[in-house]
Protein backbone atom coordinates (compact mmCIF):
# COMPACT_ATOMS: atom_id res chain seq x y z
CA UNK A 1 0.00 0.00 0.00
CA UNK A 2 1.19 3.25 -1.30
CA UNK A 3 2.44 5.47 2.06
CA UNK A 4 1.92 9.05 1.06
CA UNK A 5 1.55 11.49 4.08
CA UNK A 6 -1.02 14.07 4.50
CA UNK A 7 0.74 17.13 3.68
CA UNK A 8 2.06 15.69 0.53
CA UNK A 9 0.98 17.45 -2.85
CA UNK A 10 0.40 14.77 -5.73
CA UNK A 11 -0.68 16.49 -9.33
CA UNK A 12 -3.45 13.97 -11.12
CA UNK A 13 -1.67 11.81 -13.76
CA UNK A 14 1.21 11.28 -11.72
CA UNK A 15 1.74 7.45 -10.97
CA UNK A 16 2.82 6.07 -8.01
CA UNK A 17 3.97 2.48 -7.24
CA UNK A 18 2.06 0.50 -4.70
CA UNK A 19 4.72 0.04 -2.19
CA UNK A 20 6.18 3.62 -2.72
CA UNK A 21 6.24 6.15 0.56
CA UNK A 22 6.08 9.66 -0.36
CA UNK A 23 6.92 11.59 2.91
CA UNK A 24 6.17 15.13 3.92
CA UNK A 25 5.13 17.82 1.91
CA UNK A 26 6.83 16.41 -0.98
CA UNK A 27 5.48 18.16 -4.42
CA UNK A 28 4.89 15.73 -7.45
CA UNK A 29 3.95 16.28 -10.83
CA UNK A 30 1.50 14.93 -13.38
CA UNK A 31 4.02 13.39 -15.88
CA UNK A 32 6.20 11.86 -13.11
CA UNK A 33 6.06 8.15 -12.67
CA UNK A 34 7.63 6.68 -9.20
CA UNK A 35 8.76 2.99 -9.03
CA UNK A 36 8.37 0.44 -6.82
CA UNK A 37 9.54 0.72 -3.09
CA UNK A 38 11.09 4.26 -3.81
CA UNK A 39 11.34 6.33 -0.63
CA UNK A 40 11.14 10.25 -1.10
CA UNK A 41 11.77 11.44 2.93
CA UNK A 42 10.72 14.85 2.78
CA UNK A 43 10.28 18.39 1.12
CA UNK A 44 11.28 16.46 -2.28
CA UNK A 45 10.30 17.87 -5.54
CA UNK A 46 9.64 15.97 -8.52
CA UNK A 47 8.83 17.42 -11.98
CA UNK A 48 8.44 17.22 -15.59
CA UNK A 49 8.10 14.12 -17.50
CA UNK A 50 10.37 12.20 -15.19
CA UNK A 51 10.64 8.44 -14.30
CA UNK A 52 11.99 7.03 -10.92
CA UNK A 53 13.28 3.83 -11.18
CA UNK A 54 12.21 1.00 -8.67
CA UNK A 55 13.87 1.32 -4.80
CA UNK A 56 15.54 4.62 -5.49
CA UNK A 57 15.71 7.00 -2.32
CA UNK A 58 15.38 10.35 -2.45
CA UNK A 59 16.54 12.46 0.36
CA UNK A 60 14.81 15.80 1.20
CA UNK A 61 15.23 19.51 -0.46
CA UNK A 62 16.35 17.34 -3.91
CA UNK A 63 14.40 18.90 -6.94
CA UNK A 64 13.91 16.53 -10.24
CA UNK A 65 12.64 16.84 -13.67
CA UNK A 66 13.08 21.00 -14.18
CA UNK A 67 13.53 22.61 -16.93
CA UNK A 68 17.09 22.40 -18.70
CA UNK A 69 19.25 25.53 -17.63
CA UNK A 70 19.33 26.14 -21.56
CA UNK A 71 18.70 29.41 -23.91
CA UNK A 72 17.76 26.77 -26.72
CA UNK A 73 15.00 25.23 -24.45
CA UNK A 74 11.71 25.93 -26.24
CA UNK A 75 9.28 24.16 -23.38
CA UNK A 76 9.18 21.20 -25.02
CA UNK A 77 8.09 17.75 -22.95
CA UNK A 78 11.81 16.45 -22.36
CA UNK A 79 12.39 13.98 -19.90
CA UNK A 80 14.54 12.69 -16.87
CA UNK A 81 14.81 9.43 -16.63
CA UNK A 82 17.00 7.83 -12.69
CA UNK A 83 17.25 4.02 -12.67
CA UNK A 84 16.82 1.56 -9.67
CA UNK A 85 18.60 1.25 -6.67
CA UNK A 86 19.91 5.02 -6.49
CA UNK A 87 20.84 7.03 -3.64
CA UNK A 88 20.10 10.55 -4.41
CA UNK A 89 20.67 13.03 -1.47
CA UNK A 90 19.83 16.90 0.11
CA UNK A 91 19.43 19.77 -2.57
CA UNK A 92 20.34 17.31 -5.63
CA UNK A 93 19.25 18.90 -8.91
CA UNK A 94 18.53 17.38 -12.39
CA UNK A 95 17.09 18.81 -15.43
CA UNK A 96 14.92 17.30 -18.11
CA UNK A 97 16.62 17.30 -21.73
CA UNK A 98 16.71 19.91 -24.49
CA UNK A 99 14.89 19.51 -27.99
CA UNK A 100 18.25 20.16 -29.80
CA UNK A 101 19.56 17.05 -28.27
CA UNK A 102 18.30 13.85 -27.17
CA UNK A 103 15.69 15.03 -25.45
CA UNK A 104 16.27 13.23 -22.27
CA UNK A 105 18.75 12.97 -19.27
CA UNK A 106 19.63 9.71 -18.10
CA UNK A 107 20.92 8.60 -14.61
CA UNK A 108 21.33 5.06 -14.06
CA UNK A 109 21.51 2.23 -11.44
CA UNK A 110 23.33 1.98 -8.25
CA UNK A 111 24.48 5.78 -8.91
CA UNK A 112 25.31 8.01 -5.38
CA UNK A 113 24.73 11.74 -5.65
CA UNK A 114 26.02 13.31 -2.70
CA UNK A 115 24.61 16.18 -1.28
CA UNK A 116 24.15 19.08 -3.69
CA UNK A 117 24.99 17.58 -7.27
CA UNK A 118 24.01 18.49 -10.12
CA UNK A 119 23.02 16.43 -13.18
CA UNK A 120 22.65 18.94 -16.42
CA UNK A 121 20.36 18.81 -19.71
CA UNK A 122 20.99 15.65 -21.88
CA UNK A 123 23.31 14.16 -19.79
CA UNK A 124 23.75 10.19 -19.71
CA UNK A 125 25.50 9.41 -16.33
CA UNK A 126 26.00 5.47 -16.49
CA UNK A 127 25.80 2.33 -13.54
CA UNK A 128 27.20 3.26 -9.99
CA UNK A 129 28.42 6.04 -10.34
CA UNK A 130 29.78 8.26 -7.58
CA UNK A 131 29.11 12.28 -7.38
CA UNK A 132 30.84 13.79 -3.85
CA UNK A 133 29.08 16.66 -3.02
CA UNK A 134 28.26 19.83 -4.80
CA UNK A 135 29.84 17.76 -7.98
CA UNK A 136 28.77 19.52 -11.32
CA UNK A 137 28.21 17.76 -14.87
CA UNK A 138 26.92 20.60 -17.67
CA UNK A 139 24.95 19.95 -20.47
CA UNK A 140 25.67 17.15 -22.86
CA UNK A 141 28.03 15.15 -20.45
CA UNK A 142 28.21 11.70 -20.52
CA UNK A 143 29.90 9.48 -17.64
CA UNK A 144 30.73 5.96 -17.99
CA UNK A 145 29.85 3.20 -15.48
CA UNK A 146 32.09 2.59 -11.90
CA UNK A 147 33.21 6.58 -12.37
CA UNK A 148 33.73 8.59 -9.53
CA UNK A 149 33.59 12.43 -9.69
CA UNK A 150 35.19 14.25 -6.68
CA UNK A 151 33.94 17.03 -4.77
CA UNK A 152 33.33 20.66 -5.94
CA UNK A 153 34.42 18.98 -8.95
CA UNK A 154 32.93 20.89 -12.51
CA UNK A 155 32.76 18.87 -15.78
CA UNK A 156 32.54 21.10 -19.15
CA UNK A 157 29.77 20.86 -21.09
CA UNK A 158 29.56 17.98 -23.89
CA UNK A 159 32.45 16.14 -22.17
CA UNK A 160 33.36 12.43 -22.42
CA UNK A 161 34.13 10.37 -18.84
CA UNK A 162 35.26 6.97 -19.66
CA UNK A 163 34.54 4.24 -17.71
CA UNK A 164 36.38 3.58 -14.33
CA UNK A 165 37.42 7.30 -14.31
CA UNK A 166 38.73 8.74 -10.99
CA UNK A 167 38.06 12.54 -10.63
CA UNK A 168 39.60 14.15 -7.58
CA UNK A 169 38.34 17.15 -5.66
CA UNK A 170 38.03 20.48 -6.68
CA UNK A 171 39.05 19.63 -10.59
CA UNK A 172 37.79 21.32 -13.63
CA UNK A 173 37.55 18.47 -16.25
CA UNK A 174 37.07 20.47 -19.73
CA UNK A 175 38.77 17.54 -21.73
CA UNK A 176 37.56 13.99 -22.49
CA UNK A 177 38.77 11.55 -19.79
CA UNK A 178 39.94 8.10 -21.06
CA UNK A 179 38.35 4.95 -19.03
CA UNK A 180 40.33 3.94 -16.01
CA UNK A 181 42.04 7.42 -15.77
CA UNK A 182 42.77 9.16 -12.85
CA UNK A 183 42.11 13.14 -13.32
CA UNK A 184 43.58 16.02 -10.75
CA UNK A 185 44.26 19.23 -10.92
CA UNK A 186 42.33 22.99 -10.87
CA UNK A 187 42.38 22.28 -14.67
CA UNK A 188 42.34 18.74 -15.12
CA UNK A 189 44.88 16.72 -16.23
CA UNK A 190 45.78 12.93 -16.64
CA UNK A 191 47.76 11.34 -13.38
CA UNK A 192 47.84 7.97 -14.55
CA UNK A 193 45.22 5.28 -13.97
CA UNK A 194 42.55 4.67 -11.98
CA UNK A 195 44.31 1.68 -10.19
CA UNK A 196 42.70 1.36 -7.21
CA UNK A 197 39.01 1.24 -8.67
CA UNK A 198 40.32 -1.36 -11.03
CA UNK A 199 41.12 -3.57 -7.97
CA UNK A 200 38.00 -2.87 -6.50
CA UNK A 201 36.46 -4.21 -9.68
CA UNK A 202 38.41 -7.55 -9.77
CA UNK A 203 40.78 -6.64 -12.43
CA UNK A 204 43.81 -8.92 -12.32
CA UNK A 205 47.39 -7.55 -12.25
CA UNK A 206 47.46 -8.70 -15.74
CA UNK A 207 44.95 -6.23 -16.76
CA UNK A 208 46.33 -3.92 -14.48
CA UNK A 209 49.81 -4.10 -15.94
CA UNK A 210 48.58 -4.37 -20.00
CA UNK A 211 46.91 -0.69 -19.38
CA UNK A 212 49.21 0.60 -17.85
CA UNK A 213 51.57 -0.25 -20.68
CA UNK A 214 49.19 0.94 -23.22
CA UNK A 215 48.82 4.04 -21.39
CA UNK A 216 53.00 4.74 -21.56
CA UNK A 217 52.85 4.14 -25.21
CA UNK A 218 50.74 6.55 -26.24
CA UNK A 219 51.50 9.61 -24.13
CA UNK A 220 55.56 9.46 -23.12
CA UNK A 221 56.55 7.71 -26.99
CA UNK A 222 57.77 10.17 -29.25
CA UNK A 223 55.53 10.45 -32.45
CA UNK A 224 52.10 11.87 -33.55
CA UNK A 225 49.89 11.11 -31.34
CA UNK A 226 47.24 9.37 -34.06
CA UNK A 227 50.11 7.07 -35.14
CA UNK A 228 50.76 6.38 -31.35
CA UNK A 229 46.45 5.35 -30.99
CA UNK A 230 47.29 2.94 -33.90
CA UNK A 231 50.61 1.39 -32.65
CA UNK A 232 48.77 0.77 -29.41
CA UNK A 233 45.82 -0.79 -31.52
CA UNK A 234 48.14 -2.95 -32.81
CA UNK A 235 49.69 -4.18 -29.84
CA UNK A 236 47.44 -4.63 -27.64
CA UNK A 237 44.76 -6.01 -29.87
CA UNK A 238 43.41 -8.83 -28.14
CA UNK A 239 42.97 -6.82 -24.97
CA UNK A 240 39.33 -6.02 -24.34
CA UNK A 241 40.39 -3.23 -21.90
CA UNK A 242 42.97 -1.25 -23.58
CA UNK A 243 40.25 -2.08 -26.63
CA UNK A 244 37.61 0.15 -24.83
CA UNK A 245 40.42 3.42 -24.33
CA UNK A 246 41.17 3.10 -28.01
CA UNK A 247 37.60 3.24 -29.53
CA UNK A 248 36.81 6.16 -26.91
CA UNK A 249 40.19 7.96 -28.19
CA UNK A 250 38.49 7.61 -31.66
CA UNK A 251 35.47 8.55 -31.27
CA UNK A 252 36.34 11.68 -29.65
CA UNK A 253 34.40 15.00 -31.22
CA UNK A 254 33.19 17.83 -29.59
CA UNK A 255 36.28 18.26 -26.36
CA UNK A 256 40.06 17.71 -26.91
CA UNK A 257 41.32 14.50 -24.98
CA UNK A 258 43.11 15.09 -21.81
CA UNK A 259 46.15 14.34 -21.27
CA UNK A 260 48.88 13.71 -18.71
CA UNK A 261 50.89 17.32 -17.77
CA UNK A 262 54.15 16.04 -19.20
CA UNK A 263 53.19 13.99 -21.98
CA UNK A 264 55.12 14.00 -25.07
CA UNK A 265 54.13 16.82 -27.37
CA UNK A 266 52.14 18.19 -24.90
CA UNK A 267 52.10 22.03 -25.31
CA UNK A 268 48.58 23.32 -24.00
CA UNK A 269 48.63 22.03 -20.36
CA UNK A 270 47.18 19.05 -20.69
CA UNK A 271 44.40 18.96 -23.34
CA UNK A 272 45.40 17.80 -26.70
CA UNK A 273 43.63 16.81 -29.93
CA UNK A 274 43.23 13.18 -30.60
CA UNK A 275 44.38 13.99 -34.16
């Protein structure tokens, strides 16, 4: 039975799960659509055309499913969408997507947004993922699964995270971040790898030791970079791992990839065309 307390404010059209408890004077609107055995505490505000996946908490003062902080934005009925199993704490914000875009922002399972994150316009954040508090993703950013994302951290808009990223406090990522990288720095750069999540993940040392290989080849080799990507390809070509940082080196667009400070060739302080 659905527990929804007295002072809570629940638009018509909105749909609740049975087993759902909607606590004090949360606000909820008609498009929103809560799963099962989600827990909103208190003071929670939930907008848009947003969808709450099933057990998700949602701690109080968080507001969901507003418009995108966009001049583009023409009203249009973009949507949120947060996955199962999420903890999503105090003054959390996320907006709905823009109409120039996909049209939707995208959260996904077993993600923990610390207190005051913020999740912009047609963003795709992936599986548990971490956000310390009053972390900041712009529009267009998307974040690979197992990432975590320091506080006070701010990610440029329509940047690439890779997967298994570490981001450490206070860092301004405005380059694409390869998976299993380790980012520092008040204008991020590349420290190395992302060891320790890789352990936590069950990587072996053989893993371990083939990225970290990969990784010295293409940013302390001398040569162009691109013929570095394809020596690496070449190498390491039946490793599903190092695999995974070439494609995302490749399919880089919109940011320069980051690099380490002292990489060879390096000569803009860290951010460097994949070209």
């Amino acid at each position: 039975m659905t527990k929804i307390d007295p002072t809570a404010r629940i638009a018509d059209g909105a749909v609740i799960a049975d087993d759902a408890a909607i606590g004090p004077y949360c606000v909820i609107g008609p498009h929103v659509s809560i799963g099962a055995g989600c827990t909103l505490t208190a003071h929670v505000y939930v907008t848009g055309h947003t969808t709450i996946g099933p057990r998700t908490s949602i701690a109080p003062f968080a507001s969901l499913g507003t418009p995108p902080q966009s001049t583009h934005y023409r009203g249009g009925p973009t949507r949120l969408v947060v996955g199962a199993d999420c903890q999503i704490r105090e003054y959390v914000t996320m907006n709905t997507g823009t109409e120039g875009d996909r049209g939707v922002t995208e959260v996904g399972d077993h993600c923990f947004l610390m207190v005051g994150t913020h999740v912009g316009h047609d963003c795709v954040v992936g599986n548990n993922v971490t956000m310390a508090n009053n972390a900041a993703l712009a529009g267009h950013v998307t974040v690979g699964d197992f990432t975590f994302i320091g506080g006070n951290s701010a990610v440029h808009q329509f940047t690439r995270i890779g997967e298994s990223v570490m981001i450490a406090g206070v860092t301004g990522v405005a380059a694409d971040i390869i998976p299993y990288g380790f980012c520092v720095g008040q204008r991020g750069v590349l420290d190395g790898l992302n060891v320790v999540g890789m352990r936590r993940r069950g990587f072996s040392r053989t893993d371990i030791h083939n990225l970290r290989q990969a990784y010295r080849a293409l940013f302390f080799v001398p040569g162009h970079f691109k013929d570095r990507v394809e020596a690496v390809a070449r190498a390491f070509g039946d490793d599903p791992l190092v695999a995974k940082v070439i494609a995302f080196i490749r399919e880089g667009k919109s940011r320069p990839l980051m690099r380490p400070e002292y990489a060879t060739g390096a000569t803009d302080g860290g951010a460097a065309d994949a070209s």
